[in-house]
N, C-alpha and C. Protein backbone atom coordinates (compact mmCIF):
# COMPACT_ATOMS: atom_id res chain seq x y z
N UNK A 1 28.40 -4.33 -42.84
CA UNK A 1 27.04 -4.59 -43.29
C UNK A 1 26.08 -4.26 -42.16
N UNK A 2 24.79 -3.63 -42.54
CA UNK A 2 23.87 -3.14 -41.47
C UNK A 2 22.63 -4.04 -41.79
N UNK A 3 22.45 -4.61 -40.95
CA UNK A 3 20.43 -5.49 -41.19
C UNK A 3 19.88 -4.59 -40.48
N UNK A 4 18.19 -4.28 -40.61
CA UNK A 4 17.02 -3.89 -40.05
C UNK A 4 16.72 -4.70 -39.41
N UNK A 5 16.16 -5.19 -38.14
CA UNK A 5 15.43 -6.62 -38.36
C UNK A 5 13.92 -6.12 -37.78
N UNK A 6 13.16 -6.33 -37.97
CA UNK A 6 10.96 -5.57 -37.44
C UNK A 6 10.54 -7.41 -37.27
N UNK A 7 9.75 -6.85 -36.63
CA UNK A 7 8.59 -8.09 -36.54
C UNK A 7 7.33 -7.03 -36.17
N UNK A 8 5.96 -8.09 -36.67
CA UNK A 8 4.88 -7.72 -35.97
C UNK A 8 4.72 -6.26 -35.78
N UNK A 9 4.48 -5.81 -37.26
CA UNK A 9 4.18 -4.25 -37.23
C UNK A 9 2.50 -4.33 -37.80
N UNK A 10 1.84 -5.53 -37.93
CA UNK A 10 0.59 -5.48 -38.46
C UNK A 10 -0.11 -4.46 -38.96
N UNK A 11 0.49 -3.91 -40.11
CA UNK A 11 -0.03 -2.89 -40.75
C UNK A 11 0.30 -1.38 -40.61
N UNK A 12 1.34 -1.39 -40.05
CA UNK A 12 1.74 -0.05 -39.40
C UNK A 12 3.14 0.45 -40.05
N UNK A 13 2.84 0.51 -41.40
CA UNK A 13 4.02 0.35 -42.52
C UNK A 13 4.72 1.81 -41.59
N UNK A 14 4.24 2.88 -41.62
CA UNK A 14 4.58 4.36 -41.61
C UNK A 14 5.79 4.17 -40.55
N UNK A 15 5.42 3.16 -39.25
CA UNK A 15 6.35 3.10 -38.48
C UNK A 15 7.84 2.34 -38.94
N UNK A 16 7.18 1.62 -39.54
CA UNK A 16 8.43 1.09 -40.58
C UNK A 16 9.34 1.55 -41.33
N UNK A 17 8.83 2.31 -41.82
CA UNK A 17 9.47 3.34 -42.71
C UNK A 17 10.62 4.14 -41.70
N UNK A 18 9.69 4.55 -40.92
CA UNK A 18 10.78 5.49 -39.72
C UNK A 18 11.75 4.61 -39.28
N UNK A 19 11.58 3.33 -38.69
CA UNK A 19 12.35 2.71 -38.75
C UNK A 19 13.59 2.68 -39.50
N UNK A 20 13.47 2.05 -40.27
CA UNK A 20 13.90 2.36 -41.65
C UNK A 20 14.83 3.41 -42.17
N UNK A 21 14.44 4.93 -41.88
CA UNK A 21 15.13 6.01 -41.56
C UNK A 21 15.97 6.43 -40.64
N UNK A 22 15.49 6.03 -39.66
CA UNK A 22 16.38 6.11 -39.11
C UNK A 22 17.74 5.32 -38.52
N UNK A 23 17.69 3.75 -39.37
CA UNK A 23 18.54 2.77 -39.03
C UNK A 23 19.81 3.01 -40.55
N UNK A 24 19.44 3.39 -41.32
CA UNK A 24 19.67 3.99 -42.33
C UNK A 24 21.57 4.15 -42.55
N UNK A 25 22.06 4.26 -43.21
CA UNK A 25 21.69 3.44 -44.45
C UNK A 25 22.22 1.92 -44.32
N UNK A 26 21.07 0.85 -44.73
CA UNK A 26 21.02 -0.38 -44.68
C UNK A 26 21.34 -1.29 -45.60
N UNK A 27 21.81 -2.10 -45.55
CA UNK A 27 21.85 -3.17 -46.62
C UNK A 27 21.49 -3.70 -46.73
N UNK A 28 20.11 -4.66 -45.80
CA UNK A 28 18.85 -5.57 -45.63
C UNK A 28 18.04 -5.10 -44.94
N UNK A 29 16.69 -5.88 -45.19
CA UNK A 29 15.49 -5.81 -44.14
C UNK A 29 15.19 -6.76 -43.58
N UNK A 30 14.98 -7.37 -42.33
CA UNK A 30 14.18 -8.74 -42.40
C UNK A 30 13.19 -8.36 -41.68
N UNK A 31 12.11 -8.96 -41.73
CA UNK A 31 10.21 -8.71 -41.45
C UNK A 31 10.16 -10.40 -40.83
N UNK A 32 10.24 -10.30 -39.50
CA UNK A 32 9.97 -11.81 -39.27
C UNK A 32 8.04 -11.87 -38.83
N UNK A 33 7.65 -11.53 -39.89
CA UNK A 33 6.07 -11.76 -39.43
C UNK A 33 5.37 -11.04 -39.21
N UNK A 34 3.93 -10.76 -39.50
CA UNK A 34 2.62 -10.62 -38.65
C UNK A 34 3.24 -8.85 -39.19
N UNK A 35 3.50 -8.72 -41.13
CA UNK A 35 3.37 -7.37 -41.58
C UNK A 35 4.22 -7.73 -42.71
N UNK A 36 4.04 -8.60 -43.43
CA UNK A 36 4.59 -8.78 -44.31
C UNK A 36 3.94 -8.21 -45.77
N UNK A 37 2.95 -7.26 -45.65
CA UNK A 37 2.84 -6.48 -46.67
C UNK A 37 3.09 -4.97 -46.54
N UNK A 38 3.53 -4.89 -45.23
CA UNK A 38 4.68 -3.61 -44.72
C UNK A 38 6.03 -3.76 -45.74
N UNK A 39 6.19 -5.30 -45.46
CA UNK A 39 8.18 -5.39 -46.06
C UNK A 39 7.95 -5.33 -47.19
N UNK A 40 6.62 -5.79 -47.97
CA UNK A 40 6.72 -5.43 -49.81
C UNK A 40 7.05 -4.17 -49.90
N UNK A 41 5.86 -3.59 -49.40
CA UNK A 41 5.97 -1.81 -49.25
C UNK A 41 7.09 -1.08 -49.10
N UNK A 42 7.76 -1.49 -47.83
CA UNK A 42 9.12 -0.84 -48.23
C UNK A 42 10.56 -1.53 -49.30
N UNK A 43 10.25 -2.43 -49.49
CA UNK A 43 11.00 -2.96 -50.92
C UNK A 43 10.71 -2.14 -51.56
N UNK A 44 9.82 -2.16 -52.49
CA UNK A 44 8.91 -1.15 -53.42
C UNK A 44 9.58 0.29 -53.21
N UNK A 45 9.44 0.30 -52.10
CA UNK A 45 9.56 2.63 -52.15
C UNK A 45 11.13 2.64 -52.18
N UNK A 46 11.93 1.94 -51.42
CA UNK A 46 12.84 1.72 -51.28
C UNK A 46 14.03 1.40 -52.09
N UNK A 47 14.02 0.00 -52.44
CA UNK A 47 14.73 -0.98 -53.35
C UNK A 47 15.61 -1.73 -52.39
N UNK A 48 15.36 -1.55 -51.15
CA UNK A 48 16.61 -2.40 -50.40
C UNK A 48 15.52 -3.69 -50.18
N UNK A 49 16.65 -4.62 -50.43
CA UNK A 49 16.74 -5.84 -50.14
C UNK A 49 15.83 -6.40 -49.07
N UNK A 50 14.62 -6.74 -49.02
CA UNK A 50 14.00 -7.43 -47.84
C UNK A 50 13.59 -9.24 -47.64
N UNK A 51 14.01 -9.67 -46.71
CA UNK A 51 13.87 -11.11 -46.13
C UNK A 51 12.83 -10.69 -45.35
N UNK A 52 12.01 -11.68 -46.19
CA UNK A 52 9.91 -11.99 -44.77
C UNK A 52 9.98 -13.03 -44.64
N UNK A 53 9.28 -13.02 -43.58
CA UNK A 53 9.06 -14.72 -42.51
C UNK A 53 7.53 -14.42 -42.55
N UNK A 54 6.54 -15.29 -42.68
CA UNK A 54 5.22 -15.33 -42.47
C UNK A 54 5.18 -15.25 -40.87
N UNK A 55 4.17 -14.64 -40.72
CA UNK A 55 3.52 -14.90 -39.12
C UNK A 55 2.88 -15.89 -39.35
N UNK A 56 2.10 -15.40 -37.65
CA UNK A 56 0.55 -16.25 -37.33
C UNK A 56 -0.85 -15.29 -37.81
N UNK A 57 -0.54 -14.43 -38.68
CA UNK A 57 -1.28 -13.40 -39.06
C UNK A 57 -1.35 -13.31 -40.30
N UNK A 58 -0.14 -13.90 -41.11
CA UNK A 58 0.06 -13.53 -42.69
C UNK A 58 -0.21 -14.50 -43.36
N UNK A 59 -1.29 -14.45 -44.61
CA UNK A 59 -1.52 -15.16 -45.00
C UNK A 59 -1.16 -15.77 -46.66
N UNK A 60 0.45 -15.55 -46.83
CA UNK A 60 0.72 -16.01 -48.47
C UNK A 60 1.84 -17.12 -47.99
N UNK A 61 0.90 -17.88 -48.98
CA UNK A 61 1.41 -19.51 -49.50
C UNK A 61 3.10 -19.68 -49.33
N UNK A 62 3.59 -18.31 -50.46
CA UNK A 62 4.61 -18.14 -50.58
C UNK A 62 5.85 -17.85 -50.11
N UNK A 63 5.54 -17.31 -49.02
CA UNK A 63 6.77 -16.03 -48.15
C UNK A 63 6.61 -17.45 -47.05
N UNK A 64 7.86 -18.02 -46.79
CA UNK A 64 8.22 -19.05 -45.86
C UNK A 64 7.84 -19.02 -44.65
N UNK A 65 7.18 -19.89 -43.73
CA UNK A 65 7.14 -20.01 -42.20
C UNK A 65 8.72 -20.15 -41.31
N UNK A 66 9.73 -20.03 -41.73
CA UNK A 66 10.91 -20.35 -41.43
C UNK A 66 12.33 -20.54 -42.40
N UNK A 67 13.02 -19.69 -42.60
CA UNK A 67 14.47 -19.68 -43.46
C UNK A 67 15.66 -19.72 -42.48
N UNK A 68 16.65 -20.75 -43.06
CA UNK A 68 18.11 -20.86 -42.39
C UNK A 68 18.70 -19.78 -43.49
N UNK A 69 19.12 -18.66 -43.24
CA UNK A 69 20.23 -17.98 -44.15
C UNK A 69 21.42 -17.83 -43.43
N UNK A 70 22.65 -17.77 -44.78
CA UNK A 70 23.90 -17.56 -44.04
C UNK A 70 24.47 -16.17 -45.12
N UNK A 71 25.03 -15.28 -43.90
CA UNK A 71 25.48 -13.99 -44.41
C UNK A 71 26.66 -13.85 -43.95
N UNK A 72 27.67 -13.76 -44.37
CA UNK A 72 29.21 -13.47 -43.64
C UNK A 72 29.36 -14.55 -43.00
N UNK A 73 29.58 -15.88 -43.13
CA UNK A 73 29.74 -16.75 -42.58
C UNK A 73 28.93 -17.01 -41.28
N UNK A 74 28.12 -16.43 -41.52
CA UNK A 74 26.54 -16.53 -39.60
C UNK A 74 26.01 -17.17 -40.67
N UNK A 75 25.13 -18.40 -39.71
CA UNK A 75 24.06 -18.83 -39.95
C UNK A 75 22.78 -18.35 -39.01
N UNK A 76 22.09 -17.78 -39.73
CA UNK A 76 20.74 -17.36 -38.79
C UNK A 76 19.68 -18.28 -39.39
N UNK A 77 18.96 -18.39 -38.65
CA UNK A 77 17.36 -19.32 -37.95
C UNK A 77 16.43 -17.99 -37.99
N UNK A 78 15.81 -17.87 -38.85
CA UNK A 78 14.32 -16.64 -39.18
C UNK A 78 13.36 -17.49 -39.24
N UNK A 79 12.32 -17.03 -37.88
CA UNK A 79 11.20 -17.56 -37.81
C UNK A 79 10.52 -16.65 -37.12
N UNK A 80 9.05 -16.66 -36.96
CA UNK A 80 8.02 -15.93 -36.42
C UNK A 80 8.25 -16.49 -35.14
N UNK A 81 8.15 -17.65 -34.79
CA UNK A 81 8.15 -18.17 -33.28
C UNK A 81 7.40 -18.44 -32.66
N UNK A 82 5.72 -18.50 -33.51
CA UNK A 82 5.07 -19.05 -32.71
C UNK A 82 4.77 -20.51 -32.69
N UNK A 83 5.55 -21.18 -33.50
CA UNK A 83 5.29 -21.86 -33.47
C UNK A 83 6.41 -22.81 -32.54
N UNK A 84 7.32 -22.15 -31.57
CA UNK A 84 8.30 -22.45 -30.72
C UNK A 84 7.64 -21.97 -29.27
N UNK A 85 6.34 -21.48 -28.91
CA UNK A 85 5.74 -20.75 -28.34
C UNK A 85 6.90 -19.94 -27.33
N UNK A 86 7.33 -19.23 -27.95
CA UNK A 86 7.99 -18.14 -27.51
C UNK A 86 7.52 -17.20 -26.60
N UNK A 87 6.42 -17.27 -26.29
CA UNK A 87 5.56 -16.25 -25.40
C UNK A 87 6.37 -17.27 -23.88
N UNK A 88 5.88 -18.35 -24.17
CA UNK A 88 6.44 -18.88 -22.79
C UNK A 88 7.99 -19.04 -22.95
N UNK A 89 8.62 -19.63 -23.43
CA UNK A 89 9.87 -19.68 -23.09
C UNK A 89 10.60 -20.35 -24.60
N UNK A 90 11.72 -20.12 -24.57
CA UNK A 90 12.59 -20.30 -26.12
C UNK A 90 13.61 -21.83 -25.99
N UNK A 91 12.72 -22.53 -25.02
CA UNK A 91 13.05 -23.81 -25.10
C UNK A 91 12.80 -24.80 -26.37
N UNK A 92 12.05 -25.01 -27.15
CA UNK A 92 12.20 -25.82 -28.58
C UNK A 92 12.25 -24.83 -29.70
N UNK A 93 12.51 -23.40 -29.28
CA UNK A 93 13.08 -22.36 -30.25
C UNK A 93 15.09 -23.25 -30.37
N UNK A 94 15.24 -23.24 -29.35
CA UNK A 94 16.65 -23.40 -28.94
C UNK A 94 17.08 -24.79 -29.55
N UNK A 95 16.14 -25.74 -29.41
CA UNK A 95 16.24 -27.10 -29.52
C UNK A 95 16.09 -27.22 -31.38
N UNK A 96 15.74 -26.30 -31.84
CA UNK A 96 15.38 -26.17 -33.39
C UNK A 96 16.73 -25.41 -33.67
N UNK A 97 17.35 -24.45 -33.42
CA UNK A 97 18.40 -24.20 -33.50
C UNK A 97 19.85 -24.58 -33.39
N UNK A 98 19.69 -25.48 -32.23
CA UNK A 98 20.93 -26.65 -32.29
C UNK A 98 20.68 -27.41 -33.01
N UNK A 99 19.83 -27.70 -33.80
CA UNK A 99 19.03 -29.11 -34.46
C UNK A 99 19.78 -28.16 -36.11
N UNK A 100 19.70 -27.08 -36.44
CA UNK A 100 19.94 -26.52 -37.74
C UNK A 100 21.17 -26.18 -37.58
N UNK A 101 22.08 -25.90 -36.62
CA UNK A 101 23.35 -25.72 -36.63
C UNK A 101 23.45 -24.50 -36.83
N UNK A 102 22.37 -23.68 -35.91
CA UNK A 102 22.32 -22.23 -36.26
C UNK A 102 23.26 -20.98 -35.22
N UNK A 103 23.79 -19.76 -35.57
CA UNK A 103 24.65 -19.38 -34.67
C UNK A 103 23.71 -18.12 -34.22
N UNK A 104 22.58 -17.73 -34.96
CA UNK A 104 21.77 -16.83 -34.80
C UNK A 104 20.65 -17.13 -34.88
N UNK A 105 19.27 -16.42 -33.78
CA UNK A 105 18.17 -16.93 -33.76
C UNK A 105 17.48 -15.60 -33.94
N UNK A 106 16.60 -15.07 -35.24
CA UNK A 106 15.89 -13.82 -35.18
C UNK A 106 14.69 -14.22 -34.78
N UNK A 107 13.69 -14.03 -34.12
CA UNK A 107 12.26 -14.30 -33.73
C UNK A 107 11.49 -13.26 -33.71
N UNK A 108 9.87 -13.10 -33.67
CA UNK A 108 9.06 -12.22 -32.89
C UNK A 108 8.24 -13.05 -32.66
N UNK A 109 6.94 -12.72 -32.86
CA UNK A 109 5.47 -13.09 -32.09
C UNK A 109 5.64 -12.45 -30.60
N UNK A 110 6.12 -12.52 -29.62
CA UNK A 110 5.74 -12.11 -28.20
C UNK A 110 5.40 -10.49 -27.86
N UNK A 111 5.97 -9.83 -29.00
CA UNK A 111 6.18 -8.31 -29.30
C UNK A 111 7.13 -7.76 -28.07
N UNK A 112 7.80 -8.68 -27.53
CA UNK A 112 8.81 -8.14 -26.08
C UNK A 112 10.10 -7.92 -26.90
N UNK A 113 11.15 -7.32 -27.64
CA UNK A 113 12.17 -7.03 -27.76
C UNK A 113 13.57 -7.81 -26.58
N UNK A 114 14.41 -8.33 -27.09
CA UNK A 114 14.92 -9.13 -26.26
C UNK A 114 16.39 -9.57 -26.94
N UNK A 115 17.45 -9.53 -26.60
CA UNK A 115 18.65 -10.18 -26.79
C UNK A 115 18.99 -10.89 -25.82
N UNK A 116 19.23 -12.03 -26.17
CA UNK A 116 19.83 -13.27 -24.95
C UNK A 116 20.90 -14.30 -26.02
N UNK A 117 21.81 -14.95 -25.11
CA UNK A 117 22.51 -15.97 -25.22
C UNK A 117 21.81 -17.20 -24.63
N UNK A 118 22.05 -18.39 -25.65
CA UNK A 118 21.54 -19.69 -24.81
C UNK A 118 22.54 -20.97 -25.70
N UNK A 119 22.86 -21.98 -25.08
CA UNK A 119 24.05 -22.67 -25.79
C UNK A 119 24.97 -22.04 -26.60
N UNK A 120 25.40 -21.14 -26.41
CA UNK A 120 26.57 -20.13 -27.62
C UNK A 120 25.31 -19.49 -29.08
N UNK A 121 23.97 -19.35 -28.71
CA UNK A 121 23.71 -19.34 -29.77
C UNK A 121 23.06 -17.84 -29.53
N UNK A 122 22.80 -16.55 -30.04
CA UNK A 122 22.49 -15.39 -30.04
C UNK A 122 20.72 -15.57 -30.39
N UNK A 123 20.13 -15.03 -29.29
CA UNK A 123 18.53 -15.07 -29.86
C UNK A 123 18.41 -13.68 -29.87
N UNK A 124 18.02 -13.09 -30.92
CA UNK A 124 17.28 -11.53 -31.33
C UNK A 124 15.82 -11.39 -31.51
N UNK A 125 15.05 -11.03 -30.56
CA UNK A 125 13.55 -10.45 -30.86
C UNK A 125 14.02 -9.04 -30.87
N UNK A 126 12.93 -8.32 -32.12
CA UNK A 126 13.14 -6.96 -31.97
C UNK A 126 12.00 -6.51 -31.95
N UNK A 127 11.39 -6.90 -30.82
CA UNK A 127 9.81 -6.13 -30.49
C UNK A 127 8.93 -5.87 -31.47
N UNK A 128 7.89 -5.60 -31.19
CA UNK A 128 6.78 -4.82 -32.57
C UNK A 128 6.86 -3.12 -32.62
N UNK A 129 6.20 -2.96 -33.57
CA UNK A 129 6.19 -1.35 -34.16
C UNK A 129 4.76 -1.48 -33.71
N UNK A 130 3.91 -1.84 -32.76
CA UNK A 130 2.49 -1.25 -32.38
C UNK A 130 2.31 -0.03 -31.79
N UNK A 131 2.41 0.60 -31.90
CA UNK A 131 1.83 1.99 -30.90
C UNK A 131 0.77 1.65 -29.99
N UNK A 132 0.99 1.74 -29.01
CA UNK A 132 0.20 1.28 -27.57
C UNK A 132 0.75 0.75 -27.11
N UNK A 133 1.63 0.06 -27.14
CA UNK A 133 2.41 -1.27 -26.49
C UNK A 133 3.43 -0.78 -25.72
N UNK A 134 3.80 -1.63 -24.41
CA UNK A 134 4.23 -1.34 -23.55
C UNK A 134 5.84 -0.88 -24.44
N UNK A 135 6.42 -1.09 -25.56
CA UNK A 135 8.10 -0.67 -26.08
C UNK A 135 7.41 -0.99 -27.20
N UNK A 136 7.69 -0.12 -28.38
CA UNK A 136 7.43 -0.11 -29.80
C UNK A 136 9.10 -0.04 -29.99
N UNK A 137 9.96 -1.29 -30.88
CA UNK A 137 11.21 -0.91 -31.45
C UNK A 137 11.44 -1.95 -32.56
N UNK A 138 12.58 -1.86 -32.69
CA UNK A 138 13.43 -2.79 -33.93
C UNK A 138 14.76 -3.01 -33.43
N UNK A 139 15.20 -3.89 -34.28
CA UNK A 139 16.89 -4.14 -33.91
C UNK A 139 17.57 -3.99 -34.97
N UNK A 140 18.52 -3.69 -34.91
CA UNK A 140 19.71 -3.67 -35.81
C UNK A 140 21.19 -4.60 -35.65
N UNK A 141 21.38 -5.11 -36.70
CA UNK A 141 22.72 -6.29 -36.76
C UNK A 141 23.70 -5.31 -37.38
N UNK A 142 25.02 -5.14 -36.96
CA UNK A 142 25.71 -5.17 -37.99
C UNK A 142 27.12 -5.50 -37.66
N UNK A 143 27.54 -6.56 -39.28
CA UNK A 143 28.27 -7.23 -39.38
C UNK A 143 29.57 -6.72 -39.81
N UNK A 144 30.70 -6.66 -38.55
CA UNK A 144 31.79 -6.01 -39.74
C UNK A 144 33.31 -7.19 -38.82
N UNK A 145 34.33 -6.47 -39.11
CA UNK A 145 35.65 -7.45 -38.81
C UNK A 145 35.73 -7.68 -37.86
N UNK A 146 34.62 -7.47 -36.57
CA UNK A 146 34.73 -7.46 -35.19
C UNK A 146 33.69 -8.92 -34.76
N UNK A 147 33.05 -9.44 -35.39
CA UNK A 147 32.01 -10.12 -35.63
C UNK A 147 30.51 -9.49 -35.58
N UNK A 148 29.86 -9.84 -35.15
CA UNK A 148 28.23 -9.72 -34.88
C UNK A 148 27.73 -8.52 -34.18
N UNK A 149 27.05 -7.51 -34.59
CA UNK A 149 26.64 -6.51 -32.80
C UNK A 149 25.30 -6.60 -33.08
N UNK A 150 24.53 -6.79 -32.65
CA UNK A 150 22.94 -6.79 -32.11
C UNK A 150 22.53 -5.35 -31.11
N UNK A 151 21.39 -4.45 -31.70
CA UNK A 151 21.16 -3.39 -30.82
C UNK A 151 20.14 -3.34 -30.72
N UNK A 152 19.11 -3.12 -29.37
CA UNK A 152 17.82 -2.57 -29.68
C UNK A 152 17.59 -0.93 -30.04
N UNK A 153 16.43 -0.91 -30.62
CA UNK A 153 16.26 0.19 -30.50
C UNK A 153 14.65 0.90 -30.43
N UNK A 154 14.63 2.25 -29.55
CA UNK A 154 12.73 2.18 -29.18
C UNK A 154 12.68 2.96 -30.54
N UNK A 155 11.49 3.44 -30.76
CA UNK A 155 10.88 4.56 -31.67
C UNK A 155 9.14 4.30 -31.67
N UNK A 156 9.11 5.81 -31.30
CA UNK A 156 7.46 6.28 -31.04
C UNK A 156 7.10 6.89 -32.86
């Protein structure tokens, strides 16, 4: 199984898309925030499967501030993160994650791209799709008999 995972493309569907293309071919999307009418968009053109997390930018009632999903026996923790203030440090990100019994942590808001370990638990930021920004990328999961692989990846 292959995930997409984007955050924080604020409107910059086109990069998404490339994304998208080039992570290809996928079996999910997840949009953790701050472009969640990017992830309709590519649902729509698409038909693959997309999971949105609201940002600090997005504004529907509907699309969750935070989901525990479990896929292949992982439990992942999808959140935007700002509200863990992740810019400074992933200390009550972490503390919310041992608290859910989570084995995976997807985040954005900071737009820094980042894989780390902290208590056995995998944290994934996959940067923003801004153009200007010091790394425009995404990450990719994929799940097969080996367990978990997490990758970054840039794209201009």
């Amino acid at each position: 199984m292959k995930i997409l995972v984007t955050s924080d493309s604020h409107g910059n569907y086109p990069l998404l898309f490339r994304a998208s293309d080039a992570a290809a071919p996928l079996d999910a999307v997840i949009h953790l925030g701050d472009g969640g009418e990017d992830a309709e968009l590519l649902n729509q053109a698409t038909g693959i499967q997309v999971i949105a997390i609201a940002g600090n930018c997005d504004y529907h009632p509907s699309v969750p501030r935070e989901l525990l999903w479990e896929c292949a026996g992982i439990r992942f923790l999808l959140t935007h993160g700002d509200r863990y203030g992740v810019k400074r440090d992933l200390n009550l990100l972490e503390k919310r994650a041992l608290q859910l019994e989570a084995n995976v942590v997807l985040y954005g808001h900071s737009h820094q791209a980042a894989i780390s370990t902290r208590s056995e638990i995998l944290f994934v930021n996959p940067g923003t799709l801004i153009k200007g920004t010091s790394r425009t990328s995404y990450a990719t999961l994929e799940i097969g008999p080996n367990g978990l692989k997490p990758l970054l990846h840039d794209i201009s």
